[in-house]
C-alpha atoms as a PDB file:
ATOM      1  CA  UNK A   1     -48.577  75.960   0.268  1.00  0.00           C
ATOM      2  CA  UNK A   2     -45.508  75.125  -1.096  1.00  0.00           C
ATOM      3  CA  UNK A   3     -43.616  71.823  -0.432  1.00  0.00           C
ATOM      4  CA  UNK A   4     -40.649  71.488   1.780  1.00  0.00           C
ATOM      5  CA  UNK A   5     -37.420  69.943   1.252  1.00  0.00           C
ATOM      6  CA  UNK A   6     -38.073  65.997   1.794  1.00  0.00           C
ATOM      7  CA  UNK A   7     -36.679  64.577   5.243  1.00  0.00           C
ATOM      8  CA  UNK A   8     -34.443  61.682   4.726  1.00  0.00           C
ATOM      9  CA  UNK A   9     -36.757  59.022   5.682  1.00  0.00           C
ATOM     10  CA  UNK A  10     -35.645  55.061   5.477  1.00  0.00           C
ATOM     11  CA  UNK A  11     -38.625  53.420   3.925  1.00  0.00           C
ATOM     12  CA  UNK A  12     -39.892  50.424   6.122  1.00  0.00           C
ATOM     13  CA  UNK A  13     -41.079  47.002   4.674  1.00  0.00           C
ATOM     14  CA  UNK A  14     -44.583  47.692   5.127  1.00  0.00           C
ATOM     15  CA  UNK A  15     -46.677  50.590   5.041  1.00  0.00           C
ATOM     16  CA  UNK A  16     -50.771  51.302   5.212  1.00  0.00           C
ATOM     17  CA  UNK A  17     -52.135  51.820   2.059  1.00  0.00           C
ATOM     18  CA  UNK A  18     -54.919  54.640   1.638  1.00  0.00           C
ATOM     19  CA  UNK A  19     -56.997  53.084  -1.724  1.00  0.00           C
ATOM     20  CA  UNK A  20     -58.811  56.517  -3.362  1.00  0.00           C
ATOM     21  CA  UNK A  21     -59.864  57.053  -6.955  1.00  0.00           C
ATOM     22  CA  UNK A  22     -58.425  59.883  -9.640  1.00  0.00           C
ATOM     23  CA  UNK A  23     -55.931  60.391  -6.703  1.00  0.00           C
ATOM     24  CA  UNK A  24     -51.876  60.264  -7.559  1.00  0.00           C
ATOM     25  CA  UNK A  25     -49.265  61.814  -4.992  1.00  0.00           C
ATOM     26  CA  UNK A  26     -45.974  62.634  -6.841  1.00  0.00           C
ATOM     27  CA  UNK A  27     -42.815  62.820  -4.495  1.00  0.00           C
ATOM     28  CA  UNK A  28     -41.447  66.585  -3.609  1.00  0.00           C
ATOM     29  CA  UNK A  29     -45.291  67.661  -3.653  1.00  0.00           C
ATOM     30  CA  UNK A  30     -48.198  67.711  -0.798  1.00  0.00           C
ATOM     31  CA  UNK A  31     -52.097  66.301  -1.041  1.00  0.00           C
ATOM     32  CA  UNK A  32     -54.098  67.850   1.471  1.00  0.00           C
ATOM     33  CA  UNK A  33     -56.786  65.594   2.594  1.00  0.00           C
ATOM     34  CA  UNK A  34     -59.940  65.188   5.016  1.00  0.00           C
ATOM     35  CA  UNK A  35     -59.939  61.963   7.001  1.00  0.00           C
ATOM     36  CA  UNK A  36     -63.770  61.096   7.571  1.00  0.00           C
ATOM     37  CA  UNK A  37     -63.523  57.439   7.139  1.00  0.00           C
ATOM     38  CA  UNK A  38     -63.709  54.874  10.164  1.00  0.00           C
ATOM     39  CA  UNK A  39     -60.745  52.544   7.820  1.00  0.00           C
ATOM     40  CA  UNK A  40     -59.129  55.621   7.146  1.00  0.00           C
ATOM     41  CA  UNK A  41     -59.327  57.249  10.664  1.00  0.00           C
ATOM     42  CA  UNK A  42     -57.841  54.056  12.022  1.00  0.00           C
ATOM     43  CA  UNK A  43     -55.011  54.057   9.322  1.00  0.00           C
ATOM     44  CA  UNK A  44     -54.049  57.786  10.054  1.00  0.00           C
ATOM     45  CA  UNK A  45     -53.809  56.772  14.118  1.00  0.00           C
ATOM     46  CA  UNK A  46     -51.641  53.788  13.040  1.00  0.00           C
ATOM     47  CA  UNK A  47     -49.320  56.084  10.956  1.00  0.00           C
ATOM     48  CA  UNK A  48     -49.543  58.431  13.633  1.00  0.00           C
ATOM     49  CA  UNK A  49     -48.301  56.112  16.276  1.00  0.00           C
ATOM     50  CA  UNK A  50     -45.111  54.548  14.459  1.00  0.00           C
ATOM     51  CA  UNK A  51     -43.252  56.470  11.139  1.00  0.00           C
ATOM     52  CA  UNK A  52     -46.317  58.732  10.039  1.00  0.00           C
ATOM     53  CA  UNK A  53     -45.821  57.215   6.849  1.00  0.00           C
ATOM     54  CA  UNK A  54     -48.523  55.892   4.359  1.00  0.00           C
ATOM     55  CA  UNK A  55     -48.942  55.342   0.515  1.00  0.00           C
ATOM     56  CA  UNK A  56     -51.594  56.595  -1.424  1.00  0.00           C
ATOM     57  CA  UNK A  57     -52.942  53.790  -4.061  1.00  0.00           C
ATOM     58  CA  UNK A  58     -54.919  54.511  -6.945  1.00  0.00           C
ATOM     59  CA  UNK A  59     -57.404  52.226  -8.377  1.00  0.00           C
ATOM     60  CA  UNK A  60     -57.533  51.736 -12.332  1.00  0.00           C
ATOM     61  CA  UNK A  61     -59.764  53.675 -14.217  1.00  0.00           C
ATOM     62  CA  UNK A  62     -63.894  51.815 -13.962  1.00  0.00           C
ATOM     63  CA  UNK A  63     -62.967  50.344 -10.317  1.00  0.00           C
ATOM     64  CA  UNK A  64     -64.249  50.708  -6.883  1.00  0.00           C
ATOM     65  CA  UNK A  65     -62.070  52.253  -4.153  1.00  0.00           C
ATOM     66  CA  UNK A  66     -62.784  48.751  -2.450  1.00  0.00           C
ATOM     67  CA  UNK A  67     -61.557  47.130  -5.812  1.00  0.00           C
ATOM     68  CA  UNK A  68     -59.333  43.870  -5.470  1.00  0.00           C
ATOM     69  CA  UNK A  69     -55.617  44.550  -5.000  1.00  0.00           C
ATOM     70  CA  UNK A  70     -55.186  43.319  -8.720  1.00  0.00           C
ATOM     71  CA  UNK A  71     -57.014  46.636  -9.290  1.00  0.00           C
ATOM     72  CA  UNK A  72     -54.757  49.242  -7.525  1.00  0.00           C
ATOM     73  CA  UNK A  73     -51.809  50.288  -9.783  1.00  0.00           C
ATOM     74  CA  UNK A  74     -48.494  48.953  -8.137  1.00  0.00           C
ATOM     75  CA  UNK A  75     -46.529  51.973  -8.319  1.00  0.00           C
ATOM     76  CA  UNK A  76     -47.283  54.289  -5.733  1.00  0.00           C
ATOM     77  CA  UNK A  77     -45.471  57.263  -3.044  1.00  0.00           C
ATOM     78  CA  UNK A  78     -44.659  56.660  -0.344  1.00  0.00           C
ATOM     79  CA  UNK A  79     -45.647  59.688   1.915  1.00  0.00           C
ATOM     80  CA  UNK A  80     -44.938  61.306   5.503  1.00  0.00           C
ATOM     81  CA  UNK A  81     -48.041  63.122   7.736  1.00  0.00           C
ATOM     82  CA  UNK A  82     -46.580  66.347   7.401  1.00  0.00           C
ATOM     83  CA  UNK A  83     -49.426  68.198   9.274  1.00  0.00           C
ATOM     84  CA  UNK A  84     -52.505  66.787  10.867  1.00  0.00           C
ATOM     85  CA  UNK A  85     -55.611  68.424  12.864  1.00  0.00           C
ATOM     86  CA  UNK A  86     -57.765  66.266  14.328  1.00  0.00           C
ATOM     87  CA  UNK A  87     -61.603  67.362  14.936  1.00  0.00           C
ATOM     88  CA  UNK A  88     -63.504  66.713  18.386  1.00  0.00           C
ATOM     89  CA  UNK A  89     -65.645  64.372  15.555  1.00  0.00           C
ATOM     90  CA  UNK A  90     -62.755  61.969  15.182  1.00  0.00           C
ATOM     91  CA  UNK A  91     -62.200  63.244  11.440  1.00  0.00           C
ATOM     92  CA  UNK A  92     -58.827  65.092  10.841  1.00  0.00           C
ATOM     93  CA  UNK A  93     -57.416  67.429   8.294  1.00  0.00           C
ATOM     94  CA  UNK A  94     -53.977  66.209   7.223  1.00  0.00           C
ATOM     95  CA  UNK A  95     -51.242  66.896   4.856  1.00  0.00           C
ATOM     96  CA  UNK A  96     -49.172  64.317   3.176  1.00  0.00           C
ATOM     97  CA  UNK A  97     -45.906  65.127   1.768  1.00  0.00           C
ATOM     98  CA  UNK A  98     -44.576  62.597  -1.088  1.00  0.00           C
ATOM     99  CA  UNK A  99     -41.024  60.940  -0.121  1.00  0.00           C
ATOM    100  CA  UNK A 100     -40.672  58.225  -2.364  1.00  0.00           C
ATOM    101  CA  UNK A 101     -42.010  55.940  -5.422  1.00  0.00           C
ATOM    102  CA  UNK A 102     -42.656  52.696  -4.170  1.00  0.00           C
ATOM    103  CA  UNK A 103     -43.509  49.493  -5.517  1.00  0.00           C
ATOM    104  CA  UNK A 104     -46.440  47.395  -3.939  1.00  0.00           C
ATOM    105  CA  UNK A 105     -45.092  43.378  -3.690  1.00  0.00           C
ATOM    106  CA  UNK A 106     -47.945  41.830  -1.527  1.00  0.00           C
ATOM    107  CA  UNK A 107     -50.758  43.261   0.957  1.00  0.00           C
ATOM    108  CA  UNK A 108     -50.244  40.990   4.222  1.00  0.00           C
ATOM    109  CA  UNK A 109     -53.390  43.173   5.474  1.00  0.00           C
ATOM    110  CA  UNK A 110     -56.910  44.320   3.868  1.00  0.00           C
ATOM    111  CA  UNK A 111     -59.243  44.942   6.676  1.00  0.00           C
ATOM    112  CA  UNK A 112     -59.300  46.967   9.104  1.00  0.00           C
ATOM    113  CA  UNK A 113     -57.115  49.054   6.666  1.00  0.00           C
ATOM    114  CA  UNK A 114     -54.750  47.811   3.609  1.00  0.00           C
ATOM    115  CA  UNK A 115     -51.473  47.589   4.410  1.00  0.00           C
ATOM    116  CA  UNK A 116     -48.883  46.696   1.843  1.00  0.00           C
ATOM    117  CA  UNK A 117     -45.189  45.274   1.234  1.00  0.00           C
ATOM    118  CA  UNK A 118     -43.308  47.919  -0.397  1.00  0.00           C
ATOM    119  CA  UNK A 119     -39.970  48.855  -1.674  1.00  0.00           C
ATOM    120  CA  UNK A 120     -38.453  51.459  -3.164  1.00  0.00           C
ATOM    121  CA  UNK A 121     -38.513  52.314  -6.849  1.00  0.00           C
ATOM    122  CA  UNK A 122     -35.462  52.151  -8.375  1.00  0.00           C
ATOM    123  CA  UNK A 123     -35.242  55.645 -10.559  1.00  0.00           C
ATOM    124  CA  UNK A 124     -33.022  55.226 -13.667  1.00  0.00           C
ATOM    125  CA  UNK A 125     -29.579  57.713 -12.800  1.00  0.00           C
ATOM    126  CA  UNK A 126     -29.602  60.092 -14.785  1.00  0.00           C
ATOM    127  CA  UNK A 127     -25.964  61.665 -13.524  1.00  0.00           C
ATOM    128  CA  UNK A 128     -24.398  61.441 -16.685  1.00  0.00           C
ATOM    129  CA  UNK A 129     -26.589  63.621 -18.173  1.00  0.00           C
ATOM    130  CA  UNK A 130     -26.776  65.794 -15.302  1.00  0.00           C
ATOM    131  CA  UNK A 131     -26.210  68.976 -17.335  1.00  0.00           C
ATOM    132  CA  UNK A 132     -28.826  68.214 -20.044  1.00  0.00           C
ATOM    133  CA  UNK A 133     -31.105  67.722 -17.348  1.00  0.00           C
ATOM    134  CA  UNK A 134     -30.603  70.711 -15.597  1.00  0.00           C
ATOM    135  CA  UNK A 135     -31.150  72.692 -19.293  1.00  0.00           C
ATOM    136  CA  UNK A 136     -34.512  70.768 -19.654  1.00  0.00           C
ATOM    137  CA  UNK A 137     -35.700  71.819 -16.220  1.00  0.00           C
ATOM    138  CA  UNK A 138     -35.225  75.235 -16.299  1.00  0.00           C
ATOM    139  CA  UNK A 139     -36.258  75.204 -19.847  1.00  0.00           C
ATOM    140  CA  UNK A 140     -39.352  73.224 -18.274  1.00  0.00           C
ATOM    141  CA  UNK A 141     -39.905  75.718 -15.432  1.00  0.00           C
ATOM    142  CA  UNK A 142     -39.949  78.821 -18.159  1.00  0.00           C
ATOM    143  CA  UNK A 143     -42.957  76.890 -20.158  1.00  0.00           C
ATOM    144  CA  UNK A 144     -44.295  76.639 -17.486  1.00  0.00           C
ATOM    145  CA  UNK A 145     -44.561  80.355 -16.719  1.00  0.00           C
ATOM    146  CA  UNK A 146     -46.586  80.644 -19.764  1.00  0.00           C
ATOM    147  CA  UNK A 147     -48.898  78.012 -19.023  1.00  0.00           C
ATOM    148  CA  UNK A 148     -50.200  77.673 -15.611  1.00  0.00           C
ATOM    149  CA  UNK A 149     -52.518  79.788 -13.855  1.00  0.00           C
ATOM    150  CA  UNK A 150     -55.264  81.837 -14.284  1.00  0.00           C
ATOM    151  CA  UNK A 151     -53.705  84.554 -16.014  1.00  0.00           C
ATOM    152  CA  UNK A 152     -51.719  82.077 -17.936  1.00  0.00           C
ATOM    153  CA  UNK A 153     -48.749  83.217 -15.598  1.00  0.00           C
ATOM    154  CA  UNK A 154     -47.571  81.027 -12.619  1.00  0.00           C
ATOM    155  CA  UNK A 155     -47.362  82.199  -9.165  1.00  0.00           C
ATOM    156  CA  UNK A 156     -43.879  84.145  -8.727  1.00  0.00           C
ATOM    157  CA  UNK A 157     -43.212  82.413  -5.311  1.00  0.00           C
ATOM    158  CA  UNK A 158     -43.727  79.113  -6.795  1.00  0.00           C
ATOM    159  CA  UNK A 159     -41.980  80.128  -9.629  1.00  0.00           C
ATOM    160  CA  UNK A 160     -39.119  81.171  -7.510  1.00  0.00           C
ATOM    161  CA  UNK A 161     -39.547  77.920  -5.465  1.00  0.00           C
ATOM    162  CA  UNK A 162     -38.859  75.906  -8.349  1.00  0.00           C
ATOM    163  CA  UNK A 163     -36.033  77.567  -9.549  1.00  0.00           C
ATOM    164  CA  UNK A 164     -34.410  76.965  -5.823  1.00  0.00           C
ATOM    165  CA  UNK A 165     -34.892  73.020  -6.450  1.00  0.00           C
ATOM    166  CA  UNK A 166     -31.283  71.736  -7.922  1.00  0.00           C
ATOM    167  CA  UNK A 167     -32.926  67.786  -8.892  1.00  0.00           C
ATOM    168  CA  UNK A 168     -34.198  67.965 -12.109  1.00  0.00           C
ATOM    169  CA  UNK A 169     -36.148  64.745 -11.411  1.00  0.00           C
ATOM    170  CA  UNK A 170     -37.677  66.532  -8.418  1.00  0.00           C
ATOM    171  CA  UNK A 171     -38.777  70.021 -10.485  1.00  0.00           C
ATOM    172  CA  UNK A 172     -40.400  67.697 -12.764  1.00  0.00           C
ATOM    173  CA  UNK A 173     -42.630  65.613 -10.094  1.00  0.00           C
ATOM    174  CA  UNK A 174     -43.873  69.570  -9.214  1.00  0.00           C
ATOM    175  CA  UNK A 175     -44.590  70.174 -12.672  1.00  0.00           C
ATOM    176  CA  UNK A 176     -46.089  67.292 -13.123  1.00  0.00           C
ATOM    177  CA  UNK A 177     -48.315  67.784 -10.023  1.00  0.00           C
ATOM    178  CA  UNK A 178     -48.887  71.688 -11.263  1.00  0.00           C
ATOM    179  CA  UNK A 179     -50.109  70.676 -14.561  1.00  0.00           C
ATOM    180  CA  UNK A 180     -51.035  67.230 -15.290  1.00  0.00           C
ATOM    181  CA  UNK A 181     -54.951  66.980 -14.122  1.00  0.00           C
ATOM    182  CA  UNK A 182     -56.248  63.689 -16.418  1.00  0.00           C
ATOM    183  CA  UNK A 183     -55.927  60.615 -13.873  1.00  0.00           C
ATOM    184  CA  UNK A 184     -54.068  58.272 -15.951  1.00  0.00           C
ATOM    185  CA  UNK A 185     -51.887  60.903 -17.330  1.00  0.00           C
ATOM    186  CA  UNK A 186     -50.889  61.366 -13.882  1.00  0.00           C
ATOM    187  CA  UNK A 187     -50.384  57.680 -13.142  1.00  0.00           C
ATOM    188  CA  UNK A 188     -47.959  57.517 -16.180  1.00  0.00           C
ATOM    189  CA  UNK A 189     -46.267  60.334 -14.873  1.00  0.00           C
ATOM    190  CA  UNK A 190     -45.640  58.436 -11.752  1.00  0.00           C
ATOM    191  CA  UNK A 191     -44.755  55.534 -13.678  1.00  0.00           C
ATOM    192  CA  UNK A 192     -41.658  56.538 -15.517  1.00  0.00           C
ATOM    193  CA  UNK A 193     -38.559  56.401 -13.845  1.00  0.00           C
ATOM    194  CA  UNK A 194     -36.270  58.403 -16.033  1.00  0.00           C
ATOM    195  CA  UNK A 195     -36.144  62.351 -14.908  1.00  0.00           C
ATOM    196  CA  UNK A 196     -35.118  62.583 -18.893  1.00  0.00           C
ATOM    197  CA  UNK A 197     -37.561  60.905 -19.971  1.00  0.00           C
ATOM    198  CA  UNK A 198     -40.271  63.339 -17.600  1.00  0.00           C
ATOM    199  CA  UNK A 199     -38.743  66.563 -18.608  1.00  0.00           C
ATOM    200  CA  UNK A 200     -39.123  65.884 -22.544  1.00  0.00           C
ATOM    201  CA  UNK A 201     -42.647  64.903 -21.636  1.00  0.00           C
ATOM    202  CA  UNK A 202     -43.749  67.563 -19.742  1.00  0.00           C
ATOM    203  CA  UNK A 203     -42.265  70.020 -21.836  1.00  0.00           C
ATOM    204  CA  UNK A 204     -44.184  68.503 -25.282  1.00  0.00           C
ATOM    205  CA  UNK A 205     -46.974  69.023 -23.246  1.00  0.00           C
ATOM    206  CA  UNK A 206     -47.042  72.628 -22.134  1.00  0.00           C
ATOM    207  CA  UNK A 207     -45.820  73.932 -25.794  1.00  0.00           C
ATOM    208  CA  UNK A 208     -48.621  72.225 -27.037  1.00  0.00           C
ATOM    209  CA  UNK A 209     -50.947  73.950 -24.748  1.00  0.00           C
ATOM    210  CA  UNK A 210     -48.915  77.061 -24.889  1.00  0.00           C
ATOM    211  CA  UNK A 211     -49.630  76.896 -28.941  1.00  0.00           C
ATOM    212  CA  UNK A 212     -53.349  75.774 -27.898  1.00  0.00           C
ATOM    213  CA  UNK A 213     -53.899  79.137 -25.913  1.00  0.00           C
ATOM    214  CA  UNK A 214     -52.158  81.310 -28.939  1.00  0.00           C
ATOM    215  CA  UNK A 215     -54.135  79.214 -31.847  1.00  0.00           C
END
């Protein structure tokens, strides 16, 4: 399934906060999910009844999903119900689609579901070096032709896909979904607010798995 372009969403003050381990959204890129959960099936209604939007927190590596809030990492996406199918059992299918990074500032609600203060992260603009980042990301997307997939080879409609995105920030959040699998890795990812500073990453890391597979 490939991602859509993002709606221009307003992010609101608060927003319901779905706590899961090894589990990190990037914007620009969907997380399917199954909604089994009472807390969670009770979040996903709320969402579904006001913006449909709802951040996905990660806890820190050793913790609980029910971990203190000092244990969820503070930078998180804010993300829209793109698709959902509920089940005559109450559980749903959904599909979240990442808008925005956000920054958790307080949690004004823990139970019956978390809900937290957010607000936007600011991203470092990169327009000055809009050029040089458009070199890295097609650069990127070429590495990562040779480095994805089963065959080694990406699939040629995502491949296409990313060559139709023109943000250089936002073709590395899909790389960075595509091939970063290691939780904290991801979190890191997530992290860094530079697009420059995501590119150079990302591509370090496929050559050196590129030069893995040919070693």
């Amino acid at each position: 399934m490939l991602p859509e372009e993002p709606p221009e969403i307003t992010i609101p003050k608060t927003a319901p906060v779905m706590v899961l381990e090894q589990a990190t959204l990037f914007p620009n890129c969907l997380m399917p999910l199954f909604v089994f959960e009472p807390r969670f099936r009770l979040m996903l209604n709320h969402a579904l009844e006001t913006d449909r939007l709802l951040c996905i927190g990660t806890v820190r590596p050793d913790s609980p999903v029910d971990a203190e809030v000092e244990d969820v990492h503070a930078t998180s996406t804010a993300a829209l119900v793109r698709a959902c199918v509920t089940h005559d059992d109450g559980t749903s299918h959904i599909v979240l689609q990442g808008i925005q990074r956000v920054t958790f500032n307080a949690w004004p609600q823990i139970k019956p579901f978390r809900i937290a203060e957010i607000s936007p992260l600011d991203v470092e603009d990169d327009a000055v070096y809009q050029n040089p980042a458009k070199q890295l990301a097609s650069d990127l997307i070429d590495l990562t032709a040779k480095a994805t997939g089963e065959d080694g080879k990406i699939n040629p409609m995502l491949h296409e896909h990313l060559r139709g995105i023109s943000d250089p920030g936002a073709i590395a959040d899909v790389v960075a979904h595509l091939v970063i699998h290691d939780p904290e890795q991801r979190q890191e990812m997530l992290e860094c607010t530079s697009p420059i500073e995501r590119l150079h990453e990302l591509i370090q890391l496929l050559q050196k798995a590129i030069a893995g597979q040919s070693g």
